[in-house]
Protein backbone atom coordinates (compact mmCIF):
# COMPACT_ATOMS: atom_id res chain seq x y z
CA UNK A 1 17.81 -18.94 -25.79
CA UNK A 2 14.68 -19.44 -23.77
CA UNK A 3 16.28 -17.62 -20.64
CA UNK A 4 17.11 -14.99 -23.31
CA UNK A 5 13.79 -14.66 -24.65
CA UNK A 6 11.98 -14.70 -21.25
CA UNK A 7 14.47 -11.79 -19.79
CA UNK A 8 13.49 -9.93 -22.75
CA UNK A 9 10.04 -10.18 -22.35
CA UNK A 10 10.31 -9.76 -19.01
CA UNK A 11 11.86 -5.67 -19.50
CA UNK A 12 9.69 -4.80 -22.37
CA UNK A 13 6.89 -6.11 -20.05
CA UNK A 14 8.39 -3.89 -16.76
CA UNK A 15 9.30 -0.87 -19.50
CA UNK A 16 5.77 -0.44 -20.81
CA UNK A 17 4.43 -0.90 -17.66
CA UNK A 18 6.51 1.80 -16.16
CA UNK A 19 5.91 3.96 -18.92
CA UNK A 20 2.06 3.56 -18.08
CA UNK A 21 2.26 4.47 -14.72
CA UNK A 22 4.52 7.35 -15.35
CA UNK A 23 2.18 8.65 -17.98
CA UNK A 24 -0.55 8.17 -15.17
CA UNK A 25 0.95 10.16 -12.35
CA UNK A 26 1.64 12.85 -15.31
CA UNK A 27 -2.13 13.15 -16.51
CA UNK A 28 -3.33 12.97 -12.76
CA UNK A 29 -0.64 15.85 -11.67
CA UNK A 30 -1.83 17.54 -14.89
CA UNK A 31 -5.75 17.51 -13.96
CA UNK A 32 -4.40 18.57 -10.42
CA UNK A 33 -2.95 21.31 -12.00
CA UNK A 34 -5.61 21.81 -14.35
């Protein structure tokens, strides 16, 4: 259940961070653009 609860974490941790930078290459791109 830990192991469980730490892999869990883990990919919310790693999705939201992802998401971040993805959103950041998007506004800088968009400024670029801009």
């Amino acid at each position: 259940m830990s192991f469980y609860r730490f892999f869990f974490f883990f990919k919310t941790t790693m999705s939201e961070r992802l998401a971040s930078l993805f959103y950041g290459i998007i506004s800088n791109f968009n400024k670029k653009g801009v």
